[in-house]
PDB file of N, CA and C in Angstrom:
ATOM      1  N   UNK A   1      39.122  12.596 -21.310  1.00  0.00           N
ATOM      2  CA  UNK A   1      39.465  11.852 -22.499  1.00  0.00           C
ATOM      3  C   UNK A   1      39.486  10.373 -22.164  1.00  0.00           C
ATOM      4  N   UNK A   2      38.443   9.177 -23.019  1.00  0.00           N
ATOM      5  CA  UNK A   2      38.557   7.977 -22.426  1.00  0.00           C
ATOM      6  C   UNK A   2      39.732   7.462 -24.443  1.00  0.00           C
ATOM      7  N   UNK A   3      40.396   6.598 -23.303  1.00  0.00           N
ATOM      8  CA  UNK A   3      41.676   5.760 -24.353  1.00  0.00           C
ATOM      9  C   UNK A   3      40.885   4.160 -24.417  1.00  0.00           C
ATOM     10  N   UNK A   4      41.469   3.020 -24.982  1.00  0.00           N
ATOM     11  CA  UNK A   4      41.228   2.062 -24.880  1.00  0.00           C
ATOM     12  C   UNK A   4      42.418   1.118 -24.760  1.00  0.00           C
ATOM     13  N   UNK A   5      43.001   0.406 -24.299  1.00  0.00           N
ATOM     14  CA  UNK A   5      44.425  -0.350 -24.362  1.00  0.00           C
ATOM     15  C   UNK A   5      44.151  -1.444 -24.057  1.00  0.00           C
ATOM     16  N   UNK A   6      45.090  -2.896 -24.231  1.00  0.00           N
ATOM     17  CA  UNK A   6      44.885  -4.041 -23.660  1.00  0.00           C
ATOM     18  C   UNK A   6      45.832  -3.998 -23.236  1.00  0.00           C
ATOM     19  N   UNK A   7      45.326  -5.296 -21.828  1.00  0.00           N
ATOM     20  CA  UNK A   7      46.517  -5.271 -20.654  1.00  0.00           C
ATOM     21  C   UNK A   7      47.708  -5.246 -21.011  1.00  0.00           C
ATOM     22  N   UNK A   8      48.171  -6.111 -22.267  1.00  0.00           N
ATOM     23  CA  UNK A   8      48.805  -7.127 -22.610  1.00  0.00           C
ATOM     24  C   UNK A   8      49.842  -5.778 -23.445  1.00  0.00           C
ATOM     25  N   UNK A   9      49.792  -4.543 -23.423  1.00  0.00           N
ATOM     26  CA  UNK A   9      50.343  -3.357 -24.251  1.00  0.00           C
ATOM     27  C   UNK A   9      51.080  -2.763 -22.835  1.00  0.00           C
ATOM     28  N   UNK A  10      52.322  -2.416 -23.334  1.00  0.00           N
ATOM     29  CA  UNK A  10      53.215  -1.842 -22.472  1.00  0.00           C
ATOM     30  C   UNK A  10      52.617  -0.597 -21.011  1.00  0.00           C
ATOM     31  N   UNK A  11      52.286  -0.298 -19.906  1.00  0.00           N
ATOM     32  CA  UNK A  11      51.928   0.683 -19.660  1.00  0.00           C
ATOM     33  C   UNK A  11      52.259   2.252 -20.050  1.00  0.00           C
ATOM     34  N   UNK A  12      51.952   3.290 -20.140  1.00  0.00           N
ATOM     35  CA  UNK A  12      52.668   4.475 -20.401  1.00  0.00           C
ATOM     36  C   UNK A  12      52.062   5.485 -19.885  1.00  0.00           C
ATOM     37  N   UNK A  13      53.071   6.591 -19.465  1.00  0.00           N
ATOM     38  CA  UNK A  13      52.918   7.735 -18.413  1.00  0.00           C
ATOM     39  C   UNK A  13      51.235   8.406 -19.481  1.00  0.00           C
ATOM     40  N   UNK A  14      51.334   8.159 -20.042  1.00  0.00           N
ATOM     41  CA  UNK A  14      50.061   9.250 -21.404  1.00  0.00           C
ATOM     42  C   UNK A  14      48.720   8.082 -20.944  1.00  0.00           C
ATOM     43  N   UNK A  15      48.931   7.334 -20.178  1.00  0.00           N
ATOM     44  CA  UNK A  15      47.390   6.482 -19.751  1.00  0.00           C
ATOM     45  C   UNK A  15      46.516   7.171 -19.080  1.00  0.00           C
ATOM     46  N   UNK A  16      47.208   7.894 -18.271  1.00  0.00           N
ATOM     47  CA  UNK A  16      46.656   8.860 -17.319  1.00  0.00           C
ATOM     48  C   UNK A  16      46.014   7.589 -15.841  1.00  0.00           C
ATOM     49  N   UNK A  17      44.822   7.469 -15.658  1.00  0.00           N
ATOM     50  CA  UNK A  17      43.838   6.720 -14.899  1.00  0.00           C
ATOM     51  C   UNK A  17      43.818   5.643 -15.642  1.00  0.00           C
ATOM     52  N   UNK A  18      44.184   4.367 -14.975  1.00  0.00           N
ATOM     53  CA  UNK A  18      44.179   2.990 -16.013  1.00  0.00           C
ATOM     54  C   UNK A  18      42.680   2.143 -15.405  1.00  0.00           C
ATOM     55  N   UNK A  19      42.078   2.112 -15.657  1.00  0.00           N
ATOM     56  CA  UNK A  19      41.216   1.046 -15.204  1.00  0.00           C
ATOM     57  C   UNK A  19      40.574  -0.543 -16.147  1.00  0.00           C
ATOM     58  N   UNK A  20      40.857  -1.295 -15.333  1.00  0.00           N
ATOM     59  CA  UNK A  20      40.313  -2.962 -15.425  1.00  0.00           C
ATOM     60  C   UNK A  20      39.328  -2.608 -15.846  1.00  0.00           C
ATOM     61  N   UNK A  21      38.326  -2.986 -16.450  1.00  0.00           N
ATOM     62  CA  UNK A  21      36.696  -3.335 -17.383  1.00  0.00           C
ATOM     63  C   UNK A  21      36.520  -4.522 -17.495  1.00  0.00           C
ATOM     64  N   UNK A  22      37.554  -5.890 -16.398  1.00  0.00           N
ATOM     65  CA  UNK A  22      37.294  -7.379 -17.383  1.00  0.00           C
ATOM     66  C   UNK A  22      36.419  -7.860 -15.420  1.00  0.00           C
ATOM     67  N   UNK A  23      36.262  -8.896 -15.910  1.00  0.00           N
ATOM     68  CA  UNK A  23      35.139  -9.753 -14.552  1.00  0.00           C
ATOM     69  C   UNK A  23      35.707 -10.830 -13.906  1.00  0.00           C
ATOM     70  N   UNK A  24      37.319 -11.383 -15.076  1.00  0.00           N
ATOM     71  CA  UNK A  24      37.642 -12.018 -14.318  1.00  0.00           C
ATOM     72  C   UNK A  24      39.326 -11.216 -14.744  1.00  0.00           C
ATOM     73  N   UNK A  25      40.543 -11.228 -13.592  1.00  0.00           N
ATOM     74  CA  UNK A  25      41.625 -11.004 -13.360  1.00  0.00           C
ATOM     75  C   UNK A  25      42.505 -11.238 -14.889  1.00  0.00           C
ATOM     76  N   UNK A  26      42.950 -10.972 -15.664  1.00  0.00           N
ATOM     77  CA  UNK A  26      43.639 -11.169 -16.659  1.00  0.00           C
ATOM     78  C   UNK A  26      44.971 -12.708 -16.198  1.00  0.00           C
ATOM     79  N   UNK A  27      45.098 -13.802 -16.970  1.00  0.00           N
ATOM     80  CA  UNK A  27      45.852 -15.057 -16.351  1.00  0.00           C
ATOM     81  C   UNK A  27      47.567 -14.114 -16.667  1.00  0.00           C
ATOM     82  N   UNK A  28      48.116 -14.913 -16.043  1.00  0.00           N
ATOM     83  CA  UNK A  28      49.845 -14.985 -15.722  1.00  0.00           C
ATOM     84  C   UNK A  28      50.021 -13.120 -15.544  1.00  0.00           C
ATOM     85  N   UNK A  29      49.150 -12.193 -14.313  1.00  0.00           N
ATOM     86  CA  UNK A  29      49.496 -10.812 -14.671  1.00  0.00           C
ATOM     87  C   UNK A  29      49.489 -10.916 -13.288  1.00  0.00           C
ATOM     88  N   UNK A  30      50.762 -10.076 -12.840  1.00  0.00           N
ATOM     89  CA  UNK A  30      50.500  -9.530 -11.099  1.00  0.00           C
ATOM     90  C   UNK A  30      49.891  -8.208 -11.073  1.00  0.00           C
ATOM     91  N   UNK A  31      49.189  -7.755 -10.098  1.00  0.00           N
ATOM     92  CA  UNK A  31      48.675  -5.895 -10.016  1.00  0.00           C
ATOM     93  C   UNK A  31      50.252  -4.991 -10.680  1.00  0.00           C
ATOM     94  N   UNK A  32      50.939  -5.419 -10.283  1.00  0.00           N
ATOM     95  CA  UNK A  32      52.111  -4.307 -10.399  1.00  0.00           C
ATOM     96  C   UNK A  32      52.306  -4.538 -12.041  1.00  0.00           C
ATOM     97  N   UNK A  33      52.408  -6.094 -12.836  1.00  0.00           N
ATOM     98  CA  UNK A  33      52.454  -5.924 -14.181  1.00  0.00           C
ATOM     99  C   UNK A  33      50.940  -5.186 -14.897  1.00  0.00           C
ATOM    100  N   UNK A  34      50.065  -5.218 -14.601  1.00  0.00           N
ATOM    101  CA  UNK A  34      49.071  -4.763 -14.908  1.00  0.00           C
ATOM    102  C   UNK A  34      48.870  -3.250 -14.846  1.00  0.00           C
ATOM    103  N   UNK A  35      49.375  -2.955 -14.031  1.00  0.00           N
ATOM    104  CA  UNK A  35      49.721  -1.566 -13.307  1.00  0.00           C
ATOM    105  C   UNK A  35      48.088  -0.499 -13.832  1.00  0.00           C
ATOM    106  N   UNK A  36      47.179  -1.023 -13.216  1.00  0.00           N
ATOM    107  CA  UNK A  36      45.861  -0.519 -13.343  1.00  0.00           C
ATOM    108  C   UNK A  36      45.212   0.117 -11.896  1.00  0.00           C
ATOM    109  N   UNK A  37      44.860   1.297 -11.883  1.00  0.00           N
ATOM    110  CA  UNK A  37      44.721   2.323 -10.482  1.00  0.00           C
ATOM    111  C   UNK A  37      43.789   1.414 -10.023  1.00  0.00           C
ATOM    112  N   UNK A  38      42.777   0.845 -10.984  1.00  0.00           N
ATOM    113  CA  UNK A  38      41.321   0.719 -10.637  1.00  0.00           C
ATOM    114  C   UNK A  38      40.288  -0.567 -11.294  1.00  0.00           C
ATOM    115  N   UNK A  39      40.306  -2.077 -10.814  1.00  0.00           N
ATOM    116  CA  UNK A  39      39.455  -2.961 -11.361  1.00  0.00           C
ATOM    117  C   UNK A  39      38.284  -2.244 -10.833  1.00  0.00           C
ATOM    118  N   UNK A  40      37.324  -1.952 -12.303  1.00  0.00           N
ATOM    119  CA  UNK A  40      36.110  -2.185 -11.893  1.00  0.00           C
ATOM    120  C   UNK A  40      34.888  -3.248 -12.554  1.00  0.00           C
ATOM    121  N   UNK A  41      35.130  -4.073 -11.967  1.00  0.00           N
ATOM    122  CA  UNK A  41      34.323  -5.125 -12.351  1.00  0.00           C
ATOM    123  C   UNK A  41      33.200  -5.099 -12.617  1.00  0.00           C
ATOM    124  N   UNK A  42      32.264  -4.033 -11.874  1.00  0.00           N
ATOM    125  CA  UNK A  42      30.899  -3.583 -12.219  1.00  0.00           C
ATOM    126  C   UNK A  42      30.492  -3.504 -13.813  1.00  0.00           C
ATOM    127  N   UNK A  43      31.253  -3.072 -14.340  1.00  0.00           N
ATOM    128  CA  UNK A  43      31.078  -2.151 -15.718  1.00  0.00           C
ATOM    129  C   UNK A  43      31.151  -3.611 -16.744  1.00  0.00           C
ATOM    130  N   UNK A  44      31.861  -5.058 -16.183  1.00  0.00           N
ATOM    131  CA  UNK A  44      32.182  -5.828 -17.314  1.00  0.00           C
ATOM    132  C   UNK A  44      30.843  -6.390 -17.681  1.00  0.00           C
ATOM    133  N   UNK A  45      30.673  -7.137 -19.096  1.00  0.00           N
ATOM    134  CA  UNK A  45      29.444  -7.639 -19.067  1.00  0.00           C
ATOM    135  C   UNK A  45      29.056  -8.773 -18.254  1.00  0.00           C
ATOM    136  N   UNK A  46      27.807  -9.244 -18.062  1.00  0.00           N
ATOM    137  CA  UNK A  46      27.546 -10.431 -16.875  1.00  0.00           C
ATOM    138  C   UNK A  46      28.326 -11.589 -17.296  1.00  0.00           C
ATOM    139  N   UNK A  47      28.684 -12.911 -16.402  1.00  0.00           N
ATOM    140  CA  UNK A  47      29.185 -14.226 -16.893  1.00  0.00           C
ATOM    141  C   UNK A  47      28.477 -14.416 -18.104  1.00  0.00           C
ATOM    142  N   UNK A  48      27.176 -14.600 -18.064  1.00  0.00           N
ATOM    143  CA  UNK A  48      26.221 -14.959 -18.818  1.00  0.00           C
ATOM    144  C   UNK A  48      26.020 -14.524 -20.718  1.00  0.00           C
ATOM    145  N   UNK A  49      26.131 -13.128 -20.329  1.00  0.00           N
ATOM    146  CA  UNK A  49      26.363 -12.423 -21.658  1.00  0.00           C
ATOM    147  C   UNK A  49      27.832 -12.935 -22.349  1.00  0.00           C
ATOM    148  N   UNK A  50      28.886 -12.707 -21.391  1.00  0.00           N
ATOM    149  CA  UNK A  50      30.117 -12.478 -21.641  1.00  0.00           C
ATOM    150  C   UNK A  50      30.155 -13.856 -22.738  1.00  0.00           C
ATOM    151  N   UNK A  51      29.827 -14.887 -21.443  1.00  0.00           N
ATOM    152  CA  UNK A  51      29.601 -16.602 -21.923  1.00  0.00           C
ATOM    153  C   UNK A  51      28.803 -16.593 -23.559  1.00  0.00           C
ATOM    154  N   UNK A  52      27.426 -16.376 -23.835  1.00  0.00           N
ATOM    155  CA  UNK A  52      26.706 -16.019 -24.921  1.00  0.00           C
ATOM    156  C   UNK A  52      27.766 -15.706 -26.253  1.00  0.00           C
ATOM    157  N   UNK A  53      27.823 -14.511 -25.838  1.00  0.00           N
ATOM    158  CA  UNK A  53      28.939 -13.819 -27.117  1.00  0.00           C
ATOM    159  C   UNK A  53      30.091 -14.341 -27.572  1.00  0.00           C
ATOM    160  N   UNK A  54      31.233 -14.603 -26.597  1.00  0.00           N
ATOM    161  CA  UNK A  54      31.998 -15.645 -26.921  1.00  0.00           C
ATOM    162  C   UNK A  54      32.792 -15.083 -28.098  1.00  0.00           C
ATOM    163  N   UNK A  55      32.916 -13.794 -28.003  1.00  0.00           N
ATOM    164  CA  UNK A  55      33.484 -13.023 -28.822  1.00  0.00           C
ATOM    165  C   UNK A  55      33.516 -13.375 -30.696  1.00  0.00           C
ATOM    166  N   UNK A  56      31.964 -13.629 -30.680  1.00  0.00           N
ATOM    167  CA  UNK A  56      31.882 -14.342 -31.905  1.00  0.00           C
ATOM    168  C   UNK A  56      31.175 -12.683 -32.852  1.00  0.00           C
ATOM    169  N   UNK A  57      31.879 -12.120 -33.793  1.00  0.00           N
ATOM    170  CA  UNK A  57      31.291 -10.866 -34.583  1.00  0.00           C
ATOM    171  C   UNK A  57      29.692 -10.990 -35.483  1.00  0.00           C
ATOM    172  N   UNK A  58      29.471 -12.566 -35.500  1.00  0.00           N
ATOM    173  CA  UNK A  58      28.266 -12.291 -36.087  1.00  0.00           C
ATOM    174  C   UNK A  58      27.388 -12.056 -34.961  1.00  0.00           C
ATOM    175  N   UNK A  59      27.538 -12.070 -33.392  1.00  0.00           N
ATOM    176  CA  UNK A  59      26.680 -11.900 -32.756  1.00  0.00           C
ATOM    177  C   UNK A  59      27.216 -10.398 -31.880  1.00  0.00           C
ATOM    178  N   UNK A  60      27.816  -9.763 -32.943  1.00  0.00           N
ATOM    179  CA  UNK A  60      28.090  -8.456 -32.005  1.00  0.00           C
ATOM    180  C   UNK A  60      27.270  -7.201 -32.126  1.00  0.00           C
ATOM    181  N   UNK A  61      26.145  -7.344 -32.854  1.00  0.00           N
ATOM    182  CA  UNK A  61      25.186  -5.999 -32.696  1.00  0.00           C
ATOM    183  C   UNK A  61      24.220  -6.256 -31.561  1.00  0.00           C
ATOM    184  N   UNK A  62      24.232  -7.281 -31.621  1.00  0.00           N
ATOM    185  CA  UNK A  62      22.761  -8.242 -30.283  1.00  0.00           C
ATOM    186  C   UNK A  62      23.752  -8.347 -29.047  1.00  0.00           C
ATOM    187  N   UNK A  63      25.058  -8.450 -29.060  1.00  0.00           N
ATOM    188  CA  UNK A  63      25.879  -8.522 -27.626  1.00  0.00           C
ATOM    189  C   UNK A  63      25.881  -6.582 -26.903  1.00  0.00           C
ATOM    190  N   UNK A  64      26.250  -5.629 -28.460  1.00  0.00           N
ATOM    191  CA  UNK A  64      25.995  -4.374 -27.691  1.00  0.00           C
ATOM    192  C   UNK A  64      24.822  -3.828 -27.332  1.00  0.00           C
ATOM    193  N   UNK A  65      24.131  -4.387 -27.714  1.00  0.00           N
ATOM    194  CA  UNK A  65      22.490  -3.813 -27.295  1.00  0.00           C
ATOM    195  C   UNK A  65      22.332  -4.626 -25.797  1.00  0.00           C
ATOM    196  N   UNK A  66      22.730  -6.152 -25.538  1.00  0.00           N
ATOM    197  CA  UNK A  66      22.557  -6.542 -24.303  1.00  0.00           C
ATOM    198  C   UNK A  66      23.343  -5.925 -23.595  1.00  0.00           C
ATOM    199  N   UNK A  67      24.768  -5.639 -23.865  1.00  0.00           N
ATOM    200  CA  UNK A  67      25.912  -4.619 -22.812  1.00  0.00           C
ATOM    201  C   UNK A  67      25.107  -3.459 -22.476  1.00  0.00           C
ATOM    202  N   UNK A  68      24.933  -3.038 -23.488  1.00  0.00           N
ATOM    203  CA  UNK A  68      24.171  -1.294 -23.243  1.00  0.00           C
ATOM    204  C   UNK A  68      22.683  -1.447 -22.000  1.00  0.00           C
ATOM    205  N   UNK A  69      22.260  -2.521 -22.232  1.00  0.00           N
ATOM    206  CA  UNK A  69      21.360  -2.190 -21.239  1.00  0.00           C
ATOM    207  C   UNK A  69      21.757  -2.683 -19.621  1.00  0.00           C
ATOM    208  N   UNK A  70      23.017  -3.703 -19.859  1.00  0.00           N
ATOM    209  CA  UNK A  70      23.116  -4.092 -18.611  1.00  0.00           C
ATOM    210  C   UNK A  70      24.182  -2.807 -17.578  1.00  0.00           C
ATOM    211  N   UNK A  71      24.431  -1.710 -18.916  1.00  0.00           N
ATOM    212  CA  UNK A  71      25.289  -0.726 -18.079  1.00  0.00           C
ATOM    213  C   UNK A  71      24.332   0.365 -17.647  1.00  0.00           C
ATOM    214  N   UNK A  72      23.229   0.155 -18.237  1.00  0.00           N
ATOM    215  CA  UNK A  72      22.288   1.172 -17.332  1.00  0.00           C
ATOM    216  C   UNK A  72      22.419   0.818 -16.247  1.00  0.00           C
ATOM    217  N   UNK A  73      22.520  -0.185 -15.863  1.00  0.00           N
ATOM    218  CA  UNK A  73      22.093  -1.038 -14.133  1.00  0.00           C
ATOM    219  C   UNK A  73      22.682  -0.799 -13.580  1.00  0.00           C
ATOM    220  N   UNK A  74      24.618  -0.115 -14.099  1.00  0.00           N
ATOM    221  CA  UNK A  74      25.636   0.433 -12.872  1.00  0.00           C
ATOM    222  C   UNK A  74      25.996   1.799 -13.262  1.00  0.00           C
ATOM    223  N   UNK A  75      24.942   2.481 -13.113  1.00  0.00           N
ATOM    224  CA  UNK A  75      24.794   4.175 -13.190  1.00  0.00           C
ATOM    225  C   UNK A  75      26.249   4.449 -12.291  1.00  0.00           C
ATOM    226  N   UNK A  76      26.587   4.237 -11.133  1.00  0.00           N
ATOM    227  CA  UNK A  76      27.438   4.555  -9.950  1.00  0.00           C
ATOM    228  C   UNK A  76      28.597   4.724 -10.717  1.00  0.00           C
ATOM    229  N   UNK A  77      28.881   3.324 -11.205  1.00  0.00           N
ATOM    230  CA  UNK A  77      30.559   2.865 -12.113  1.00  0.00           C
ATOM    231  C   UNK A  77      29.934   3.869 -13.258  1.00  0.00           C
ATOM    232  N   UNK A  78      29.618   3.791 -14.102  1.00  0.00           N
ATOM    233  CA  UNK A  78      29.759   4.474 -14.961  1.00  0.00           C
ATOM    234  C   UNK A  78      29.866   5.729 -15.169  1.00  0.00           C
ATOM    235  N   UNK A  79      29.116   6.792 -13.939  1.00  0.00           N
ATOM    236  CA  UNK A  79      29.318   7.963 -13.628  1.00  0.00           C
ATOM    237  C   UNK A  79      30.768   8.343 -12.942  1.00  0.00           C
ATOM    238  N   UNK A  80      31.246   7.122 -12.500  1.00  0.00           N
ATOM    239  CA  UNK A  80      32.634   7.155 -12.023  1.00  0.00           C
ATOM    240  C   UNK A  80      33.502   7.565 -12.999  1.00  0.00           C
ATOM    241  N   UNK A  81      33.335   6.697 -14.257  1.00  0.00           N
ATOM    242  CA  UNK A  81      34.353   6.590 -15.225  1.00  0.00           C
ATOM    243  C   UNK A  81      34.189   7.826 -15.864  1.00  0.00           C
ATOM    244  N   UNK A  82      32.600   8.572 -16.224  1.00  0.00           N
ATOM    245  CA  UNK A  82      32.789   9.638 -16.717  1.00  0.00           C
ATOM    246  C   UNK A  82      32.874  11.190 -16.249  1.00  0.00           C
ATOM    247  N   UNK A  83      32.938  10.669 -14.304  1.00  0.00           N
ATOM    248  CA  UNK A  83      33.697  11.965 -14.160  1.00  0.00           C
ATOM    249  C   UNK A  83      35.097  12.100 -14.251  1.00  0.00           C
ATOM    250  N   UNK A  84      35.678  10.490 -13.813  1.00  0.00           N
ATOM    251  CA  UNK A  84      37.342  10.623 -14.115  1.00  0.00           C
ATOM    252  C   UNK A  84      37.865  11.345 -15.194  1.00  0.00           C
ATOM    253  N   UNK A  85      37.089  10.837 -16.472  1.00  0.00           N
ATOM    254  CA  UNK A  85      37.398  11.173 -17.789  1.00  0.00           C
ATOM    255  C   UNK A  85      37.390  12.907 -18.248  1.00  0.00           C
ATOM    256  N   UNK A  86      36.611  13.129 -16.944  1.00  0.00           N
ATOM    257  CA  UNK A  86      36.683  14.877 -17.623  1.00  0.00           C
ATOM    258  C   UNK A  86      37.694  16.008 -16.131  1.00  0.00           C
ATOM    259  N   UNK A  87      38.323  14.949 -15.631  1.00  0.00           N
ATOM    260  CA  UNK A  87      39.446  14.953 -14.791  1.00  0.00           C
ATOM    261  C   UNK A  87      40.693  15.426 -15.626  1.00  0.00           C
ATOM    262  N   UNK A  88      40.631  14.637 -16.349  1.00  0.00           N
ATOM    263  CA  UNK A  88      41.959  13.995 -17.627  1.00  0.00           C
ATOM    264  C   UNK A  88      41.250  12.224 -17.799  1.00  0.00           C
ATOM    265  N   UNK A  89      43.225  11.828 -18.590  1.00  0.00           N
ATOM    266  CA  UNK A  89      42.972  11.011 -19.530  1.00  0.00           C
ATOM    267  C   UNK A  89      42.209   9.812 -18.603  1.00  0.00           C
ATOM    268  N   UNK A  90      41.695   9.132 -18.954  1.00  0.00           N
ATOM    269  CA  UNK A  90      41.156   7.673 -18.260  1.00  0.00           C
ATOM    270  C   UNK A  90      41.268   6.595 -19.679  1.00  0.00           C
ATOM    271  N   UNK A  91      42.108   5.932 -19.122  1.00  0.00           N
ATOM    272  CA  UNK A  91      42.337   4.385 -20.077  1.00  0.00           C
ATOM    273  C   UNK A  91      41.767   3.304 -19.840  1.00  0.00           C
ATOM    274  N   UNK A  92      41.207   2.906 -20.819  1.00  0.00           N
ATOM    275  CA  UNK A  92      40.020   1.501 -20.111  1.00  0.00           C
ATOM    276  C   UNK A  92      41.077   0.570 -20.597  1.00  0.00           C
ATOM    277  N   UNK A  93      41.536  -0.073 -19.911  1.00  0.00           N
ATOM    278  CA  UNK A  93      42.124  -1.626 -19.832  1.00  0.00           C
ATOM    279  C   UNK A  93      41.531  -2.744 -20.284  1.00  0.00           C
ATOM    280  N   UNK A  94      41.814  -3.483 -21.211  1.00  0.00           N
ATOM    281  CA  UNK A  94      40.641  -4.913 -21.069  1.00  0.00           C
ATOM    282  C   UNK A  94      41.574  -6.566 -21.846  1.00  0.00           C
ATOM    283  N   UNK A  95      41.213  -7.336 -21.924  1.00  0.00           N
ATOM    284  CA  UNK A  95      42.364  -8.444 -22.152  1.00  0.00           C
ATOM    285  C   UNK A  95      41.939  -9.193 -23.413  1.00  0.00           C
ATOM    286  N   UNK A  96      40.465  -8.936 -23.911  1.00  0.00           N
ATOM    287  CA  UNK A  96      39.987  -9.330 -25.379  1.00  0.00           C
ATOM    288  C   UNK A  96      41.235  -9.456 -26.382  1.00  0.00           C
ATOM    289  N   UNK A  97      40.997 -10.192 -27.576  1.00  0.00           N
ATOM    290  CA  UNK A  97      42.393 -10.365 -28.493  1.00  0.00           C
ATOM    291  C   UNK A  97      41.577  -9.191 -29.822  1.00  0.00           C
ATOM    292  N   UNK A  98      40.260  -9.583 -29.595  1.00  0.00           N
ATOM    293  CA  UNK A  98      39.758  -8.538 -30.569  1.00  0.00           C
ATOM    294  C   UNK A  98      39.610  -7.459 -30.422  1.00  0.00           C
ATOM    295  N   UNK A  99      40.088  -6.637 -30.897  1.00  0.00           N
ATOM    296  CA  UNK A  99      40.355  -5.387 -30.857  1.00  0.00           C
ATOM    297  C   UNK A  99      39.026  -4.315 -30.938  1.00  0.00           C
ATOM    298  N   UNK A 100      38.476  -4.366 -31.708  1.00  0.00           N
ATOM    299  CA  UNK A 100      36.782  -4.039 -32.381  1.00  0.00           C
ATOM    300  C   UNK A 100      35.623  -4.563 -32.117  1.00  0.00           C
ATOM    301  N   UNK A 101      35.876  -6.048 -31.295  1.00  0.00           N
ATOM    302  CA  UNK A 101      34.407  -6.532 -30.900  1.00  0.00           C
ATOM    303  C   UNK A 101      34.958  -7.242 -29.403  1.00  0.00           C
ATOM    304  N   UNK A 102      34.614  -5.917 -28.495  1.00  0.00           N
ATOM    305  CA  UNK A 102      35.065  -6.304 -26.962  1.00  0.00           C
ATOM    306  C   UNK A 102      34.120  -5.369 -26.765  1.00  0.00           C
ATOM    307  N   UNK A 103      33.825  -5.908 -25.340  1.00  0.00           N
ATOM    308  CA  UNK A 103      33.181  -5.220 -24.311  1.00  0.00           C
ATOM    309  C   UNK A 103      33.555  -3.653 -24.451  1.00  0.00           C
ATOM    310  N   UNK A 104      35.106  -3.230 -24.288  1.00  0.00           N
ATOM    311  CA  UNK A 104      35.503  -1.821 -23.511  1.00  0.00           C
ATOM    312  C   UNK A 104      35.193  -1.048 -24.931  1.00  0.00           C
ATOM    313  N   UNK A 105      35.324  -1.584 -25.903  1.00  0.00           N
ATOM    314  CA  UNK A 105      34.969  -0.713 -27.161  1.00  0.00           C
ATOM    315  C   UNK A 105      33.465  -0.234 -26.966  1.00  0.00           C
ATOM    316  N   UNK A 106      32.602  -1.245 -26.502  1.00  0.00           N
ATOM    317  CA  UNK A 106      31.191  -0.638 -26.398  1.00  0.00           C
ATOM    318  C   UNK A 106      30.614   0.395 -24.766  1.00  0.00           C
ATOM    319  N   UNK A 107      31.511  -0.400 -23.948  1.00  0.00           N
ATOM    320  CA  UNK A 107      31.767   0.695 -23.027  1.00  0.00           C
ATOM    321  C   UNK A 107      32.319   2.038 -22.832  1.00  0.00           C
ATOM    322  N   UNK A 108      33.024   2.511 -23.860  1.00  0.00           N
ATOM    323  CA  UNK A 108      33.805   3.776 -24.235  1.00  0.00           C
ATOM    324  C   UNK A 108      32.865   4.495 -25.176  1.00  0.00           C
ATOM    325  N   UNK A 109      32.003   4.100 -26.024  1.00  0.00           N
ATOM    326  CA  UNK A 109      30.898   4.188 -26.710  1.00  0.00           C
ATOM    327  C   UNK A 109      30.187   5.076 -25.542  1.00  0.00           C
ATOM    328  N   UNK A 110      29.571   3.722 -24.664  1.00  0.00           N
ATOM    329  CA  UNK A 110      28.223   4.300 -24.366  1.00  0.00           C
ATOM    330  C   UNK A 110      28.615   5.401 -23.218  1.00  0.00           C
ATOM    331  N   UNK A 111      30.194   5.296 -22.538  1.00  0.00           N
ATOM    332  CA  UNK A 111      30.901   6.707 -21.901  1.00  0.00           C
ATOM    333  C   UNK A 111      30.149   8.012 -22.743  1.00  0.00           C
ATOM    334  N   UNK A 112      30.658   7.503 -23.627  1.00  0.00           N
ATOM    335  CA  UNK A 112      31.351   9.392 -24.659  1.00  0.00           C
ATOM    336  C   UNK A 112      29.460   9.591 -25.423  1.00  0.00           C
ATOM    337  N   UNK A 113      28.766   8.480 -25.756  1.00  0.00           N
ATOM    338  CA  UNK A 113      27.529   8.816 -25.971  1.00  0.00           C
ATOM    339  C   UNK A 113      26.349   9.248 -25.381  1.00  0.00           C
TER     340      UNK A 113
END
């Protein structure tokens, strides 16, 4: 089962496997407030993209089509995440304010698709 949460949301025993999805460290968080098993940085989108998008929604059908192809490129991480997930729960972590147009939303997508 993949969840979605931001850092910034209380941790809870029902997270199961917490993992990071961001590229750079979330600001003012120690590992222990973050309390995430697993940064995997692989999976976030490039500087470049990340930079591009800029979390702007008119450019979010052209940002998931560039995510989607740049997660072909980390088969490894991503096969990671979706054997965890059929382990139990796996929670993707991420620090976006938007809720609906972030990276881990399209990464949980292209998991479960």
């Amino acid at each position: 089962m993949l969840k979605l949460k931001r850092v910034y949301d209380e941790p809870a025993k029902e997270d199961g496997f917490r993992v990071l999805v961001e590229r750079l460290w979330p600001r003012g968080f120690t590992k222990e407030r973050a309390a995430v098993d697993l940064w995997l940085k692989d999976v976030a989108p490039s500087t470049e993209l990340r930079k591009w998008f800029g979390h702007d929604p008119a450019k979010w059908e052209e940002f998931r089509r560039r995510y989607r192809a740049e997660l072909k490129q980390h088969k490894d991480a991503t096969d990671l995440l979706k054997q965890k997930s059929k382990e139990g729960t796996v929670t993707i972590i991420y620090s976006a304010r938007d809720e609906e147009h972030n990276a881990a939303v399209v990464l949980k997508a292209f998991l479960e698709g």
